[in-house]
PDB file of N, CA and C in Angstrom:
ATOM      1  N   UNK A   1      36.446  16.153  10.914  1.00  0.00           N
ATOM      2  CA  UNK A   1      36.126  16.589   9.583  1.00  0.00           C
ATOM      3  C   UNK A   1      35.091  17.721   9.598  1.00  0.00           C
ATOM      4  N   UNK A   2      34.073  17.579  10.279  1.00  0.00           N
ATOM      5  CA  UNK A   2      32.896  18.753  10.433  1.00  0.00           C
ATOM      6  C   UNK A   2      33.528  19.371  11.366  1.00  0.00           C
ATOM      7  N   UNK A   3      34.549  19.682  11.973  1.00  0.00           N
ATOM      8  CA  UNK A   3      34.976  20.674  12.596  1.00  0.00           C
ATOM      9  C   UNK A   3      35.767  21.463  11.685  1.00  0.00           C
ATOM     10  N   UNK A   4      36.460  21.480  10.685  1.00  0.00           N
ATOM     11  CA  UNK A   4      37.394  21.587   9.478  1.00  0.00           C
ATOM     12  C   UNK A   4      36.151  22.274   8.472  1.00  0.00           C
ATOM     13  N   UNK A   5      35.315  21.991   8.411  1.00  0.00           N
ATOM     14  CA  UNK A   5      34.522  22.094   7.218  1.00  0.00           C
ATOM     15  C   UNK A   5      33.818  23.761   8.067  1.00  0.00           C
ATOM     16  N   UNK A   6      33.025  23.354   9.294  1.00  0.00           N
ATOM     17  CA  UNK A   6      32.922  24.760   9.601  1.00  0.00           C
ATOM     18  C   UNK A   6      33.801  26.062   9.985  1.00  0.00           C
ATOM     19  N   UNK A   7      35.492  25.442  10.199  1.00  0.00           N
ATOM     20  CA  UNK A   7      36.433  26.257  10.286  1.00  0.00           C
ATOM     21  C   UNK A   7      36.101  27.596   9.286  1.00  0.00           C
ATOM     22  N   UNK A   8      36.452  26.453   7.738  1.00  0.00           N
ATOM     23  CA  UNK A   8      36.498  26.876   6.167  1.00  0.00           C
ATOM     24  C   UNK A   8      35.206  27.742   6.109  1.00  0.00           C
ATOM     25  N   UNK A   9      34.319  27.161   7.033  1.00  0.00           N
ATOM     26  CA  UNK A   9      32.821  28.058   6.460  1.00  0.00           C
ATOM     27  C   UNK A   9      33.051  29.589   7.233  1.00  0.00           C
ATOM     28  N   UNK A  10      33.320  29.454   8.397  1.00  0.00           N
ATOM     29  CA  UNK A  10      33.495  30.877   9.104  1.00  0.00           C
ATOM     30  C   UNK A  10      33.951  31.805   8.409  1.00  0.00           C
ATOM     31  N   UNK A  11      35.578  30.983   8.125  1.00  0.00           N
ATOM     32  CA  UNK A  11      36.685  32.009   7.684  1.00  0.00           C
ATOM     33  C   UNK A  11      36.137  32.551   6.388  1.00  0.00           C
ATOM     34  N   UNK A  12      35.342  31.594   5.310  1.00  0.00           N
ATOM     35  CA  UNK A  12      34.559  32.134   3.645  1.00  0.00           C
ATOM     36  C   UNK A  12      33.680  33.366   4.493  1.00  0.00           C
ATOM     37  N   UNK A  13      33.114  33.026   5.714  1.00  0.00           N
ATOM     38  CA  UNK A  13      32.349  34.427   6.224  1.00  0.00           C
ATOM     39  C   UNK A  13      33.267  35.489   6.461  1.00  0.00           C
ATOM     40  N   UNK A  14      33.828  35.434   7.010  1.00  0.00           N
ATOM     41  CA  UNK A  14      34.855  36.824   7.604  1.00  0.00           C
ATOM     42  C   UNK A  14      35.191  37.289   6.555  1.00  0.00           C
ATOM     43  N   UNK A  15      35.986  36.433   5.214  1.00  0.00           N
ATOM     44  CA  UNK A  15      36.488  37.164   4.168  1.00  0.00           C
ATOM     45  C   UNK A  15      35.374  37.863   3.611  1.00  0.00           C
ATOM     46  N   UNK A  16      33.949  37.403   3.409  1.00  0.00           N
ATOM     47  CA  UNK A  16      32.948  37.988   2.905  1.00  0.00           C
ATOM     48  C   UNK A  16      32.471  39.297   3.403  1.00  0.00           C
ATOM     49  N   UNK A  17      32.495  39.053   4.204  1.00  0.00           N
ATOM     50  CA  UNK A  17      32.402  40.405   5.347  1.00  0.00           C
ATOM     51  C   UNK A  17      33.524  41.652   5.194  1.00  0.00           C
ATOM     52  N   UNK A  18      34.844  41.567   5.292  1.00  0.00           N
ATOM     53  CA  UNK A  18      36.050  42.019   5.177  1.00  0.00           C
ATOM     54  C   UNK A  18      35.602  42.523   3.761  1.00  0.00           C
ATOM     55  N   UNK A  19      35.317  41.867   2.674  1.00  0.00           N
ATOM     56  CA  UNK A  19      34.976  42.423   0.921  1.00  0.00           C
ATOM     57  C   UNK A  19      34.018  43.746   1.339  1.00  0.00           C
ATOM     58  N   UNK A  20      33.027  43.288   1.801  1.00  0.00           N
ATOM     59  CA  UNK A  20      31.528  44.371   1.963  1.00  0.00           C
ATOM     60  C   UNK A  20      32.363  45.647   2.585  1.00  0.00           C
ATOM     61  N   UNK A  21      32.851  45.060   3.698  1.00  0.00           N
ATOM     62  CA  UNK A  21      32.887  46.753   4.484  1.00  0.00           C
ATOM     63  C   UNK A  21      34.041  47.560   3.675  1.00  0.00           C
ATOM     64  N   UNK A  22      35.247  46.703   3.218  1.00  0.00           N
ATOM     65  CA  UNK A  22      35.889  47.474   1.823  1.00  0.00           C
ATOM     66  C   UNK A  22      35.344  47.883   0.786  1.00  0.00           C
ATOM     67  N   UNK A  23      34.380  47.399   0.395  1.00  0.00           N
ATOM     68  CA  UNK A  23      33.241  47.948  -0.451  1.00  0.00           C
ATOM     69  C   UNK A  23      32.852  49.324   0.099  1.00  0.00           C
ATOM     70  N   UNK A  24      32.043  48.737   1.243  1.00  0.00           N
ATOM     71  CA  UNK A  24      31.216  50.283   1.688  1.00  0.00           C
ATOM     72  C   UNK A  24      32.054  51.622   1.793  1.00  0.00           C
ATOM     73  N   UNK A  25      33.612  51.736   2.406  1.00  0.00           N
ATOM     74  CA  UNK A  25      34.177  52.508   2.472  1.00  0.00           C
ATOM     75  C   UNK A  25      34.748  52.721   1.113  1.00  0.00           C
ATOM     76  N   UNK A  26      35.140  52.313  -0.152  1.00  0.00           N
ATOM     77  CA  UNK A  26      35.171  52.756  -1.115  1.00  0.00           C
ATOM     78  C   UNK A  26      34.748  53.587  -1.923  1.00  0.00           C
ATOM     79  N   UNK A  27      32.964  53.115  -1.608  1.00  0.00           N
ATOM     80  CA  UNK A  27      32.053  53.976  -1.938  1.00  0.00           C
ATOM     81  C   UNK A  27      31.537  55.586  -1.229  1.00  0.00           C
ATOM     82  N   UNK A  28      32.266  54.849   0.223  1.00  0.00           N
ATOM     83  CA  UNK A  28      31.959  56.229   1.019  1.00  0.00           C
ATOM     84  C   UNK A  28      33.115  57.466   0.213  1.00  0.00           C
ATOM     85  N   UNK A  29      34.084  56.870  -0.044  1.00  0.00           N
ATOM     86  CA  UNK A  29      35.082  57.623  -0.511  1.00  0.00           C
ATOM     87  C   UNK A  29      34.546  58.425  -1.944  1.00  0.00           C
ATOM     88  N   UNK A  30      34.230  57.454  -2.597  1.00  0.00           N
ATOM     89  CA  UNK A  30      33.787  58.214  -3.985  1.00  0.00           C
ATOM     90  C   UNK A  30      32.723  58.780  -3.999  1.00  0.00           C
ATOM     91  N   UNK A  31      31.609  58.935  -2.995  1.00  0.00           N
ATOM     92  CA  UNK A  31      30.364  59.865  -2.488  1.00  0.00           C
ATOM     93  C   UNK A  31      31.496  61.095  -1.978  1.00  0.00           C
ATOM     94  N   UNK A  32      32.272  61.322  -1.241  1.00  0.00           N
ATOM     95  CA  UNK A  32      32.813  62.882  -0.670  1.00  0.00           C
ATOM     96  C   UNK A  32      33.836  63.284  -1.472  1.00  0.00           C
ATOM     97  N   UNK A  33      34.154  62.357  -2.835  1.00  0.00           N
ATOM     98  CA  UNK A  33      35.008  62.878  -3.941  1.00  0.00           C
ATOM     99  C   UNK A  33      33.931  63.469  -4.707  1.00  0.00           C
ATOM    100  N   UNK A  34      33.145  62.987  -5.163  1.00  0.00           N
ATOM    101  CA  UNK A  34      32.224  63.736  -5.798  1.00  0.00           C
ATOM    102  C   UNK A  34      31.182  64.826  -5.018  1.00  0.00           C
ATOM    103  N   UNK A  35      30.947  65.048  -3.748  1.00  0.00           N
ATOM    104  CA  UNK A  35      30.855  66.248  -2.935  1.00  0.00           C
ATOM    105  C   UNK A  35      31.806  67.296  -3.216  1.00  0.00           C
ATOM    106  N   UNK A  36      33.128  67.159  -3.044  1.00  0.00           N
ATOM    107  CA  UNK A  36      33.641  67.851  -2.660  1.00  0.00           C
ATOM    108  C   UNK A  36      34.156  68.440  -4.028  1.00  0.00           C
ATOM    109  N   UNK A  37      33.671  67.997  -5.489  1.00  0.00           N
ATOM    110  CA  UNK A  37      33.820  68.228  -6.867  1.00  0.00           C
ATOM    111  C   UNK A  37      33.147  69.381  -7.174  1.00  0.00           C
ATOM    112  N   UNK A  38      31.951  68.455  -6.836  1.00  0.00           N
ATOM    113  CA  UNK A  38      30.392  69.731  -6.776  1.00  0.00           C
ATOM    114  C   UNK A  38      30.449  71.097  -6.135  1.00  0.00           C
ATOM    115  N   UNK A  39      30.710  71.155  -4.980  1.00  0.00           N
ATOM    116  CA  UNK A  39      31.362  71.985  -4.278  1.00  0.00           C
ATOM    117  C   UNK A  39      31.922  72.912  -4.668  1.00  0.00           C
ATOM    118  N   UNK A  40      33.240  72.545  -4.924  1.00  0.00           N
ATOM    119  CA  UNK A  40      34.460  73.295  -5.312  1.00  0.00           C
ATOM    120  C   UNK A  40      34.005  74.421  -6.778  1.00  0.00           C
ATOM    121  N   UNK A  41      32.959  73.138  -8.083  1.00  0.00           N
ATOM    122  CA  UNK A  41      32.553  73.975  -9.045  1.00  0.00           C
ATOM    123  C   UNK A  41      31.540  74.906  -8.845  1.00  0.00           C
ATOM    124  N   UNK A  42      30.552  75.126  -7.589  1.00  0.00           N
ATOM    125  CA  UNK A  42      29.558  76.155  -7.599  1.00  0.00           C
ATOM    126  C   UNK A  42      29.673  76.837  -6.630  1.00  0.00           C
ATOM    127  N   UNK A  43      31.502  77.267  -6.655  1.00  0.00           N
ATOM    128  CA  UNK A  43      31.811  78.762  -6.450  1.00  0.00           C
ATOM    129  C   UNK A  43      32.913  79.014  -7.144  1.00  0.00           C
ATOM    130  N   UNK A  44      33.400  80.142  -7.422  1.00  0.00           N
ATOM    131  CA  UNK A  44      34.305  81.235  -8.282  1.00  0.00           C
ATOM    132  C   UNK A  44      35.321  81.279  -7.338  1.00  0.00           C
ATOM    133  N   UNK A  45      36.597  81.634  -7.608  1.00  0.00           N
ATOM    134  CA  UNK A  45      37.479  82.459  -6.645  1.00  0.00           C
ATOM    135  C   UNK A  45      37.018  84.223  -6.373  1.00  0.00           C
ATOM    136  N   UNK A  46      36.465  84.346  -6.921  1.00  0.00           N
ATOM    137  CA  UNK A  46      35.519  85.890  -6.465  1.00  0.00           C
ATOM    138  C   UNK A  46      34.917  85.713  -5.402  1.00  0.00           C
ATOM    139  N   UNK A  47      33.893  84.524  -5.271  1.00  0.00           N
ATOM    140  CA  UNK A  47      33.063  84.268  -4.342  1.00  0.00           C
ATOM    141  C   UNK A  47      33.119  83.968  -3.113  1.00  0.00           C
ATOM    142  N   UNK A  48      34.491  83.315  -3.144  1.00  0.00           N
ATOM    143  CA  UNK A  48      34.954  82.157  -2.010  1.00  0.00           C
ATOM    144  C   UNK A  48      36.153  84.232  -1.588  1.00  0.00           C
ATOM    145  N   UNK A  49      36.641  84.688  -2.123  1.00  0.00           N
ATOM    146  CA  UNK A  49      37.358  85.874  -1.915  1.00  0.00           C
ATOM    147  C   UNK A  49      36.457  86.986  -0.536  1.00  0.00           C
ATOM    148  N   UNK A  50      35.326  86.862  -1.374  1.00  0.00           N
ATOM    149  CA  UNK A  50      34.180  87.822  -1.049  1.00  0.00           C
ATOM    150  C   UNK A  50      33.884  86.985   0.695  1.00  0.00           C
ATOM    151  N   UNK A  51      33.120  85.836   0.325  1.00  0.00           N
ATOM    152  CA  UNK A  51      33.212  85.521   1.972  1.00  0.00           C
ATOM    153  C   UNK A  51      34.422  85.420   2.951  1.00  0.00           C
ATOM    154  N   UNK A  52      35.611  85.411   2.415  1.00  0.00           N
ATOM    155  CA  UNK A  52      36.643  85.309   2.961  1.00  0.00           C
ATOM    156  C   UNK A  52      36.832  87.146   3.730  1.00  0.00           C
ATOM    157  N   UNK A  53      36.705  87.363   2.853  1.00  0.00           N
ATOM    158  CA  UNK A  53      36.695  89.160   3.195  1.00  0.00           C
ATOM    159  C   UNK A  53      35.856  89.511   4.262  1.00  0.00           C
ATOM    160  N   UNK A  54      34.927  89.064   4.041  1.00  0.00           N
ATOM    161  CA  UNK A  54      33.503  89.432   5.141  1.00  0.00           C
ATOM    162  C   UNK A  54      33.943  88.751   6.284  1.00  0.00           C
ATOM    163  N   UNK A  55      34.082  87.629   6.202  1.00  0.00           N
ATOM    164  CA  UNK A  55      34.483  87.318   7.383  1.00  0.00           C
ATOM    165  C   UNK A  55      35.935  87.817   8.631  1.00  0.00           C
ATOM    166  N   UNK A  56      36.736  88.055   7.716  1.00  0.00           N
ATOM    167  CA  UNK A  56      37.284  88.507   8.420  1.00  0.00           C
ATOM    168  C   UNK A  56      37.182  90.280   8.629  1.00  0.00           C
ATOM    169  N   UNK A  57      36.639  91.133   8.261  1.00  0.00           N
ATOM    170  CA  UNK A  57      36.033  92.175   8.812  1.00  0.00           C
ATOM    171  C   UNK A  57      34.952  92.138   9.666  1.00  0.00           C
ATOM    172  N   UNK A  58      33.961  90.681   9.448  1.00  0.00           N
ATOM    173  CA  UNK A  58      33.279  90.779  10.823  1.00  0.00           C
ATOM    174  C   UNK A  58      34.089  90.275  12.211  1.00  0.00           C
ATOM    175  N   UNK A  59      35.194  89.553  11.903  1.00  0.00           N
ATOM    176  CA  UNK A  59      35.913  89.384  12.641  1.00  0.00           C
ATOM    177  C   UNK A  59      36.900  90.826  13.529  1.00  0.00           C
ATOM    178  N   UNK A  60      37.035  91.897  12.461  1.00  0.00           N
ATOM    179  CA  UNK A  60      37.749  92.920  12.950  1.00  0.00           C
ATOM    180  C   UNK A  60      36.574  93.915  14.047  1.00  0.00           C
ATOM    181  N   UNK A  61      35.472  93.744  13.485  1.00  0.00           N
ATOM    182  CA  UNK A  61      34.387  95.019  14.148  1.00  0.00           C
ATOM    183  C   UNK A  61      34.344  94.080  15.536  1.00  0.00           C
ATOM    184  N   UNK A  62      34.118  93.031  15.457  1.00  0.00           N
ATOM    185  CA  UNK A  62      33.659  92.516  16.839  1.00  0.00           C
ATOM    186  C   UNK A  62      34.929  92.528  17.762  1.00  0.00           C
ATOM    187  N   UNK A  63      36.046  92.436  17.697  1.00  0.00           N
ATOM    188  CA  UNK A  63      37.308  92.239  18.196  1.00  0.00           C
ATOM    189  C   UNK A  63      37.599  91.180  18.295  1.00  0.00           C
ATOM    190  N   UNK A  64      37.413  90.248  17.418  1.00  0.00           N
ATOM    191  CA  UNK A  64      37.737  88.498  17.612  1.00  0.00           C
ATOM    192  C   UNK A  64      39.012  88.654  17.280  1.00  0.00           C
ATOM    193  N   UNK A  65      39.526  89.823  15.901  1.00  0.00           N
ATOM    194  CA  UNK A  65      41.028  90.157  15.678  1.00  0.00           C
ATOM    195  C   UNK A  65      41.684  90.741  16.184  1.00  0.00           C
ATOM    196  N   UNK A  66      42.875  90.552  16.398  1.00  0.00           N
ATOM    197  CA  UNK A  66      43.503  91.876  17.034  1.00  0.00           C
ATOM    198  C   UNK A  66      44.033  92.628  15.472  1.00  0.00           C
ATOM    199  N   UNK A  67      43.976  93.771  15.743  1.00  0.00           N
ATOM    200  CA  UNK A  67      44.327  94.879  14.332  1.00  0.00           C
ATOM    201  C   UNK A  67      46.208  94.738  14.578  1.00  0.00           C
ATOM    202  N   UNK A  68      46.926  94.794  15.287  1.00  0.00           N
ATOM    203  CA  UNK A  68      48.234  94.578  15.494  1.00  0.00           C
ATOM    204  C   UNK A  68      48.851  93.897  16.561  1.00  0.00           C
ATOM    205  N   UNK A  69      49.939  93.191  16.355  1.00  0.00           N
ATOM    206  CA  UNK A  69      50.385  92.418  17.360  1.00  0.00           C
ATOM    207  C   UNK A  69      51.725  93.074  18.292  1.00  0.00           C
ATOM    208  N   UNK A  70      51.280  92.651  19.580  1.00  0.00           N
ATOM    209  CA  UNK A  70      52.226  93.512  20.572  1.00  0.00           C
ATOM    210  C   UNK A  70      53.534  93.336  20.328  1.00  0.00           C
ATOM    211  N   UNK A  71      54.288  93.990  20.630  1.00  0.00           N
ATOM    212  CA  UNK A  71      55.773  94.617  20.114  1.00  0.00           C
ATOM    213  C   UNK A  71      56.489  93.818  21.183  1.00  0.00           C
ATOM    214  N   UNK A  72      56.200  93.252  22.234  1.00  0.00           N
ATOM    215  CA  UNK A  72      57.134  92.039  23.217  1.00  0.00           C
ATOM    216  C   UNK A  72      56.021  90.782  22.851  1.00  0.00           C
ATOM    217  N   UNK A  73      56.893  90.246  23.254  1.00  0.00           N
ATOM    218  CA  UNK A  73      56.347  88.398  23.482  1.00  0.00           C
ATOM    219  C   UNK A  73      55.486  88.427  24.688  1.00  0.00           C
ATOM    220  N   UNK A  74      54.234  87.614  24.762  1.00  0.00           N
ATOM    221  CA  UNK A  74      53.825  87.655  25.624  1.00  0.00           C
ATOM    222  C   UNK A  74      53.917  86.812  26.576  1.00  0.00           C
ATOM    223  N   UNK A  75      55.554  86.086  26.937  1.00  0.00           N
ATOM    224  CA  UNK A  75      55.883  85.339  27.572  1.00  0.00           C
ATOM    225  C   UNK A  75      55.517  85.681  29.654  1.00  0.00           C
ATOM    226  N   UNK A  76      55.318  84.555  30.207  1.00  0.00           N
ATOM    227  CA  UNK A  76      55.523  85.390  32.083  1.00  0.00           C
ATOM    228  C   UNK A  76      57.012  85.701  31.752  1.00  0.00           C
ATOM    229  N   UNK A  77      57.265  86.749  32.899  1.00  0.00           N
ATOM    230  CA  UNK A  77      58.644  87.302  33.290  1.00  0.00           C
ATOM    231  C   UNK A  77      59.566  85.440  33.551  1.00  0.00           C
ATOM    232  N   UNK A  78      58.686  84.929  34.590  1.00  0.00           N
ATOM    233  CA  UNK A  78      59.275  83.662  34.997  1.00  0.00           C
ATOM    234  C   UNK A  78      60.080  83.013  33.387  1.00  0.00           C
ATOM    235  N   UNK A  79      59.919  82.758  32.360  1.00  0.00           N
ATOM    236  CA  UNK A  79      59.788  81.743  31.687  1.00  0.00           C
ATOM    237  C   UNK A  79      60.892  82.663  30.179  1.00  0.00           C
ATOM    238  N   UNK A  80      60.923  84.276  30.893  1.00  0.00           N
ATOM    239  CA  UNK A  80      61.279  84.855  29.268  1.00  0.00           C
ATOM    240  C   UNK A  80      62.831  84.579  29.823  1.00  0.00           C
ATOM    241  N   UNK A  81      63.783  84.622  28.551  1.00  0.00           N
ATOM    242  CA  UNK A  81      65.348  83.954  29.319  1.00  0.00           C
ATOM    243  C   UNK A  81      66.079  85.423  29.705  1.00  0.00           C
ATOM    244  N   UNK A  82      67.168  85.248  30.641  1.00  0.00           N
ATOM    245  CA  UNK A  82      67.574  86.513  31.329  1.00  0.00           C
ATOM    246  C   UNK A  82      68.229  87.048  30.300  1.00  0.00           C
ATOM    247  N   UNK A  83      68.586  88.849  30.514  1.00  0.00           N
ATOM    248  CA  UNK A  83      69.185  89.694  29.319  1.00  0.00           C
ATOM    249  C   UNK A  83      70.865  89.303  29.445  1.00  0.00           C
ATOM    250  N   UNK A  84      71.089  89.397  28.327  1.00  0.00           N
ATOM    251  CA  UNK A  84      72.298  89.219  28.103  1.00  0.00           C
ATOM    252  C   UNK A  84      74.059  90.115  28.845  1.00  0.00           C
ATOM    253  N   UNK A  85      74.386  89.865  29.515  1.00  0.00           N
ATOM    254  CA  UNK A  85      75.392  90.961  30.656  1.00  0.00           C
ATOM    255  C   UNK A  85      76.788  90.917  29.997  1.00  0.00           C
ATOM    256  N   UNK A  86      77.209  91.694  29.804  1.00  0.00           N
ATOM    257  CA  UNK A  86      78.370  91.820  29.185  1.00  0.00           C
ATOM    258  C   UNK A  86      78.746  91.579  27.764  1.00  0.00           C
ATOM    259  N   UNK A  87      77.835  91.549  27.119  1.00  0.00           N
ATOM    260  CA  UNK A  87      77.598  91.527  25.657  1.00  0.00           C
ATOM    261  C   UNK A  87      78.457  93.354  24.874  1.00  0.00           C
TER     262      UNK A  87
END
């Protein structure tokens, strides 16, 4: 019987436990919904345009971009498939 009774007591723990941490992540959820609200309203699409721009022109001066992409694949010879013969 007291083996039964502390079964029931554990398992009332685990479920209690199982509630909380569904709790906590609920809340974690509705803390980075409302981040990401805040956020979103204290900038413009001008603004978010403007750093978008900058960045990628600091991207062009430094050469992180390439300004055009090469006219073959840059496959090894090994791996590109053979030309077509008698086509």
């Amino acid at each position: 019987m007291q083996e039964m009774l502390l079964n029931v007591q554990q398992s009332m723990e685990a479920q209690e436990l199982e509630i909380k941490r569904f709790d906590s992540e609920v809340k974690a959820y509705d803390v980075e919904t409302k981040r990401m609200t805040a956020v979103a309203a204290a900038m413009t699409p001008d603004q978010i345009q403007e750093i978008v721009l900058g960045t990628v022109q600091g991207m062009i001066t430094s050469g992180d971009l390439m300004s055009s992409m090469p006219m073959e694949p840059m496959m090894p010879p090994e791996m590109m498939p053979p030309p077509n013969q008698g086509m």
